[in-house]
Structures are given as C-alpha cells and as structure tokens.
C-alpha atoms as a PDB file:
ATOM      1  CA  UNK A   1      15.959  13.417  13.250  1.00  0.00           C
ATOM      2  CA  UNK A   2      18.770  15.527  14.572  1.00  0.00           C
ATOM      3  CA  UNK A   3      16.479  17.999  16.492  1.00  0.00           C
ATOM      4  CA  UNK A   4      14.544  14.933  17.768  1.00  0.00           C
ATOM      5  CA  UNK A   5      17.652  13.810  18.970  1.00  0.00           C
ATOM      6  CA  UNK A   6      18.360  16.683  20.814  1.00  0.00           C
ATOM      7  CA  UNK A   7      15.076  17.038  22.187  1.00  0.00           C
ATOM      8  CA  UNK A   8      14.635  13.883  23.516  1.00  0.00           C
ATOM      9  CA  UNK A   9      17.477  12.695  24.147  1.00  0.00           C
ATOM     10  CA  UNK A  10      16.377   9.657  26.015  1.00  0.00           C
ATOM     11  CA  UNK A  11      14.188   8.391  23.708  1.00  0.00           C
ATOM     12  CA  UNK A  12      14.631   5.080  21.380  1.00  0.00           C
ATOM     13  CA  UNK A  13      14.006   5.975  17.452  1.00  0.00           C
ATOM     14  CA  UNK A  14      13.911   3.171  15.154  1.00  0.00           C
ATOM     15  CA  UNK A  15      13.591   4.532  12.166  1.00  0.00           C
ATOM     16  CA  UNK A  16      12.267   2.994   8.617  1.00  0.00           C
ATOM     17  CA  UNK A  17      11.824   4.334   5.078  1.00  0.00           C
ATOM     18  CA  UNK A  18      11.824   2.927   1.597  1.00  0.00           C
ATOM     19  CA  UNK A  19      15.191   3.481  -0.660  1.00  0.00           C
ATOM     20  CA  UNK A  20      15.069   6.163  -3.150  1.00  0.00           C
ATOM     21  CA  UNK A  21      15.187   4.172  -5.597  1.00  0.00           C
ATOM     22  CA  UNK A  22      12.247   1.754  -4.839  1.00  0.00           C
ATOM     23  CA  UNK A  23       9.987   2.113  -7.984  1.00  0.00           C
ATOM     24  CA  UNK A  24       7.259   0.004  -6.203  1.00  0.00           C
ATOM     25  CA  UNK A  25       6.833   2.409  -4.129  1.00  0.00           C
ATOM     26  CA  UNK A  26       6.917   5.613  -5.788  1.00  0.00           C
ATOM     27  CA  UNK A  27       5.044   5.116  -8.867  1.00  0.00           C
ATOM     28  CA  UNK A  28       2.448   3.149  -7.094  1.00  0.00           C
ATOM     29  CA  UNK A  29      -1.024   4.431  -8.079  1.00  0.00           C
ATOM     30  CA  UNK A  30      -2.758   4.784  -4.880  1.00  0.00           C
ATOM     31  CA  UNK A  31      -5.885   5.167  -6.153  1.00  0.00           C
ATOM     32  CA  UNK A  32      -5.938   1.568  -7.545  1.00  0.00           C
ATOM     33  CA  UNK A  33      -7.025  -1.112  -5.255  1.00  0.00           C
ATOM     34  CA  UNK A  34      -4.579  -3.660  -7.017  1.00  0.00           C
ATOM     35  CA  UNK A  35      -1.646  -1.307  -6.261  1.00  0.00           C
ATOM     36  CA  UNK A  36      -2.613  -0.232  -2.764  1.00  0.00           C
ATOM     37  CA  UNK A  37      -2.687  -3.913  -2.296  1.00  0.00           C
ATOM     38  CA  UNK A  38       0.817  -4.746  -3.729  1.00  0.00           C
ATOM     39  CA  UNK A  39       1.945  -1.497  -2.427  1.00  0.00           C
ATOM     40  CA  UNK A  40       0.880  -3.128   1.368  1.00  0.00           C
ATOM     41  CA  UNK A  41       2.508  -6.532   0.204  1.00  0.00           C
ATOM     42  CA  UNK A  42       5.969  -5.016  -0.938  1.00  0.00           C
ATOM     43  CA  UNK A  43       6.549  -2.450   2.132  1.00  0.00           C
ATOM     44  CA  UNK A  44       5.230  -5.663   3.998  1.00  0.00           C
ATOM     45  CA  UNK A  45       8.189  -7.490   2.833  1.00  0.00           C
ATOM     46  CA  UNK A  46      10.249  -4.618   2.917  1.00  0.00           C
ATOM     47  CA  UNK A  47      10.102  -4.348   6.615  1.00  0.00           C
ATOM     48  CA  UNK A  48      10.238  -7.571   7.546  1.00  0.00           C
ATOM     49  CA  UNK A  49      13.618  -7.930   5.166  1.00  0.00           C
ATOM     50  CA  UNK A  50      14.980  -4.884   7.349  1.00  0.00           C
ATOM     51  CA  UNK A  51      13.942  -6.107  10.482  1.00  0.00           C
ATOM     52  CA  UNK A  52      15.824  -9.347   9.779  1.00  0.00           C
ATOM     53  CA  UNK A  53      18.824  -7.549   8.428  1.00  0.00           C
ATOM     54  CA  UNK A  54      19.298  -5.295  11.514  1.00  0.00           C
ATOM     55  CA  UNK A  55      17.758  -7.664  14.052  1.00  0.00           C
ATOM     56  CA  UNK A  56      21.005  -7.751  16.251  1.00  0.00           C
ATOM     57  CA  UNK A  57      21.353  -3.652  16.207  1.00  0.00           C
ATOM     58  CA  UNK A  58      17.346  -3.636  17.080  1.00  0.00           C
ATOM     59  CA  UNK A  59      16.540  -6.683  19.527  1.00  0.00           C
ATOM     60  CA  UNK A  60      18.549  -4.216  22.823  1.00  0.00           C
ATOM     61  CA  UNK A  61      15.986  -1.744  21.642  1.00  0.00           C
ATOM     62  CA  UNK A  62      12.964  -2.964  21.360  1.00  0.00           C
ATOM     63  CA  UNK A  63      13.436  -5.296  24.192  1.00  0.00           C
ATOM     64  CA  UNK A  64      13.985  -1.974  26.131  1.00  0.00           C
ATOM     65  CA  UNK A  65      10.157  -1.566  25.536  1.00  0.00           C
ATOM     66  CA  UNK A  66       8.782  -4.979  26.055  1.00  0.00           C
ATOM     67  CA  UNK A  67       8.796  -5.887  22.296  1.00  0.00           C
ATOM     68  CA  UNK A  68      10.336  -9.267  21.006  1.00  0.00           C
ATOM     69  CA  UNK A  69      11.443 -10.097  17.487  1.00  0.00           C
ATOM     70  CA  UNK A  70      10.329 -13.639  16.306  1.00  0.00           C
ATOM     71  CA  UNK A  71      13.010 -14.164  14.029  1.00  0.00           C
ATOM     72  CA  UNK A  72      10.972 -17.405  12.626  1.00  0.00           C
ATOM     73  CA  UNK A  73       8.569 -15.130  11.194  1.00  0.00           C
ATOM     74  CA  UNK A  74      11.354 -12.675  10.051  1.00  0.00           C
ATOM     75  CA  UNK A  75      13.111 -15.551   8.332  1.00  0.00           C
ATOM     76  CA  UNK A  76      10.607 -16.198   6.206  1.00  0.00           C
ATOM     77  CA  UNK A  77       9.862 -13.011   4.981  1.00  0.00           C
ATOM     78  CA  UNK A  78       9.214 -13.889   1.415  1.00  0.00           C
ATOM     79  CA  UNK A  79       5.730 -15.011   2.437  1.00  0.00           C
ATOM     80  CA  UNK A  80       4.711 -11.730   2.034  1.00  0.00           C
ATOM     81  CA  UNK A  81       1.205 -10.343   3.666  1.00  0.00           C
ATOM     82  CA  UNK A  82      -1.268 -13.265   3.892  1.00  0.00           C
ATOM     83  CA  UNK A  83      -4.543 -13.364   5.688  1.00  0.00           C
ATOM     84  CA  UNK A  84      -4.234 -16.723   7.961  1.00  0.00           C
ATOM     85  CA  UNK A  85      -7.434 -18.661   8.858  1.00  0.00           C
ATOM     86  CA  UNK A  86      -7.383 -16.702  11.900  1.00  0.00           C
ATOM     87  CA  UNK A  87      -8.035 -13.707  10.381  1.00  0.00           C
ATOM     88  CA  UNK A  88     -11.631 -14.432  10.112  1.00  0.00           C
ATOM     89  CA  UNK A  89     -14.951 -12.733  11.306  1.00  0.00           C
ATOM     90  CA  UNK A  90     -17.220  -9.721   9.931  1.00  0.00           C
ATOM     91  CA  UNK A  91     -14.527  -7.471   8.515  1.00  0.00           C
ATOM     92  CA  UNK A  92     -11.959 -10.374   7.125  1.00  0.00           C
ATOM     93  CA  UNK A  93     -15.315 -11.755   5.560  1.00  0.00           C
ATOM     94  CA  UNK A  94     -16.165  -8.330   3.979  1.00  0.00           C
ATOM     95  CA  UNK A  95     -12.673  -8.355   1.986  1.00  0.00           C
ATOM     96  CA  UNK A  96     -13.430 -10.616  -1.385  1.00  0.00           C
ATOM     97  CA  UNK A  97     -16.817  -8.563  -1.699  1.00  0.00           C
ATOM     98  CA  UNK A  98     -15.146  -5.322  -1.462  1.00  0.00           C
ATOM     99  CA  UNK A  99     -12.135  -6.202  -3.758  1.00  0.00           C
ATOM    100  CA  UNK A 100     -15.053  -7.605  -6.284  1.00  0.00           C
ATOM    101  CA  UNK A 101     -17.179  -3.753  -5.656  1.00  0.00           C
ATOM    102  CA  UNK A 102     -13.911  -1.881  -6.356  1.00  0.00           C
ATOM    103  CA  UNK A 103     -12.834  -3.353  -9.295  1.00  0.00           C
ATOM    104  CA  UNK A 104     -16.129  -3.235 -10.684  1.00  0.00           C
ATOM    105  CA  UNK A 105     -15.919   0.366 -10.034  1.00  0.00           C
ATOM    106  CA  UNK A 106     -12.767   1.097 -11.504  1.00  0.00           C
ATOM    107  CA  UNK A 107     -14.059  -0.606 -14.624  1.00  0.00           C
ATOM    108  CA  UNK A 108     -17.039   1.687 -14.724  1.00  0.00           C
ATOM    109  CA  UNK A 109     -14.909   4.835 -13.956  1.00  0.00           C
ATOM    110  CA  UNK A 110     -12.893   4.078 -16.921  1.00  0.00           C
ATOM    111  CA  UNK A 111     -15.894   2.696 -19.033  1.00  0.00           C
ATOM    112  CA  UNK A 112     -17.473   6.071 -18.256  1.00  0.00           C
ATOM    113  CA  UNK A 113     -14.971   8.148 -19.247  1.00  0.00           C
ATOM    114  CA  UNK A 114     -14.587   6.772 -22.766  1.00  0.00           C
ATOM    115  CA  UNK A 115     -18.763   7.250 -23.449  1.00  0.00           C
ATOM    116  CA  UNK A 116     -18.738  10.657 -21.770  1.00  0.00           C
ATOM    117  CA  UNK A 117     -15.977  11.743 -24.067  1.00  0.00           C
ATOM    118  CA  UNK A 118     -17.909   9.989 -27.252  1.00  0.00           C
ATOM    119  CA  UNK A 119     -20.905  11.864 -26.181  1.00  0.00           C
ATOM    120  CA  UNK A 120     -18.787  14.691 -26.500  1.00  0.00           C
ATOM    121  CA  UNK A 121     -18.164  15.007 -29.769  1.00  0.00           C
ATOM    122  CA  UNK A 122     -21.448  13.857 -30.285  1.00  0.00           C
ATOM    123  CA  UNK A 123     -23.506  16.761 -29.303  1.00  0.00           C
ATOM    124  CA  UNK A 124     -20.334  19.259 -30.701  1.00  0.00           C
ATOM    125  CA  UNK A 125     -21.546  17.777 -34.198  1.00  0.00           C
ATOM    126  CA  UNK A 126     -24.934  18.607 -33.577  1.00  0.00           C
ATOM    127  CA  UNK A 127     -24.372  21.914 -32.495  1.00  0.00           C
ATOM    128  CA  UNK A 128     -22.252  22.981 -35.203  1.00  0.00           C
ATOM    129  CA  UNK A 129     -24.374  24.823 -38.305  1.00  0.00           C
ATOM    130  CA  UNK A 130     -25.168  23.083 -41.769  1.00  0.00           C
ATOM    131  CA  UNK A 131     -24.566  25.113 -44.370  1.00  0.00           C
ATOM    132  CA  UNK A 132     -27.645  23.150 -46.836  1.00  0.00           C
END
C-alpha cells in the first residue's frame, strides 16, 4: 500500500480485509456450496459492520466520488445477505434449482467415493492367488 501511495499519490484507497483471526473465513471450504454461501453472508456482514464503524472517517471519501453511505442500511447490518422480492427474474429464479443440483452433487461425489474405494478392495481380493 506504501508504493501505491507513492505512486498515486492523489488517489483515494479505502481499503478492507478480514482479521487474522477470522476462522469463518479461513477455513471456509470453498468448494462447498453451503460454505461459499455463508462465506458470502459473513464477509457480507463483515463489511457492512466496518462500513458502519468507520462511516465518519469514510463518508469525505467516498462522497469525493459520488458515492453515499445509507447508514439505515448500515445500521442494520445483522440482516445479513438476503435476496428481496426485487431480486427476481431468470437468474434470481435459477437459484433454489441450482442450490438443489449442487447439493445433490456433492452427495454423489461423496457417495461415489465410498463405492469406488469398496470396489477397490473388491477386485484386489480377486486378483490375489488361492493357494487350494
């Protein structure tokens, strides 16, 4: 940020990033719909928590570039990320089928794992000479 600094020094930075110690976060398994989804919900909330807390150091700022905090919304930043009735249309409407396909998947994926490795040891015992 330093070099950016110096580089540009005209320019605004408003900078955000999780604490080092946010386990959400970290040990999130991106590969899981579920978590992606809580993951989205909790840096969501995370934001919106920060952008209330430093509101006063960030309104000059951001007004600098035609941006406005609603501080209703920021107050109630426990809502966390909700699709509103607005949200609707072809791609909000494809969201419940695609969270149903996914899960479906990961069940399979993990269903499929547990046969292949059966099957496994399955044909090993086959393979291996009888001494009759």
């Amino acid at each position: 940020m330093e070099r950016y600094a110096r580089e540009f020094p005209d320019a605004d930075v408003v900078l955000f990033e999780p604490a080092q110690e946010d386990a959400v976060i970290f040990f999130a398994n991106i590969f899981s719909y579920a978590d992606r989804r809580r993951l989205a919900d909790h840096a969501y909330r995370h934001t919106l928590a920060e952008l209330s807390r430093r509101a006063d150091e960030l309104e000059p700022i951001l007004r600098r570039h035609g941006i406005e905090l609603d501080r209703t919304v920021l107050a109630d930043f426990d809502q966390g990320l909700q699709l509103t009735p607005s949200q609707t249309g072809a791609l909000w409407d494809s969201v419940p089928p695609l969270e149903r396909t996914l899960s479906r998947l990961e069940k399979a994926l993990r269903g499929h794992g547990r046969r292949r490795s059966q099957g496994t040891r399955r044909h090993a015992a086959k393979a291996a000479p009888t001494n009759a």
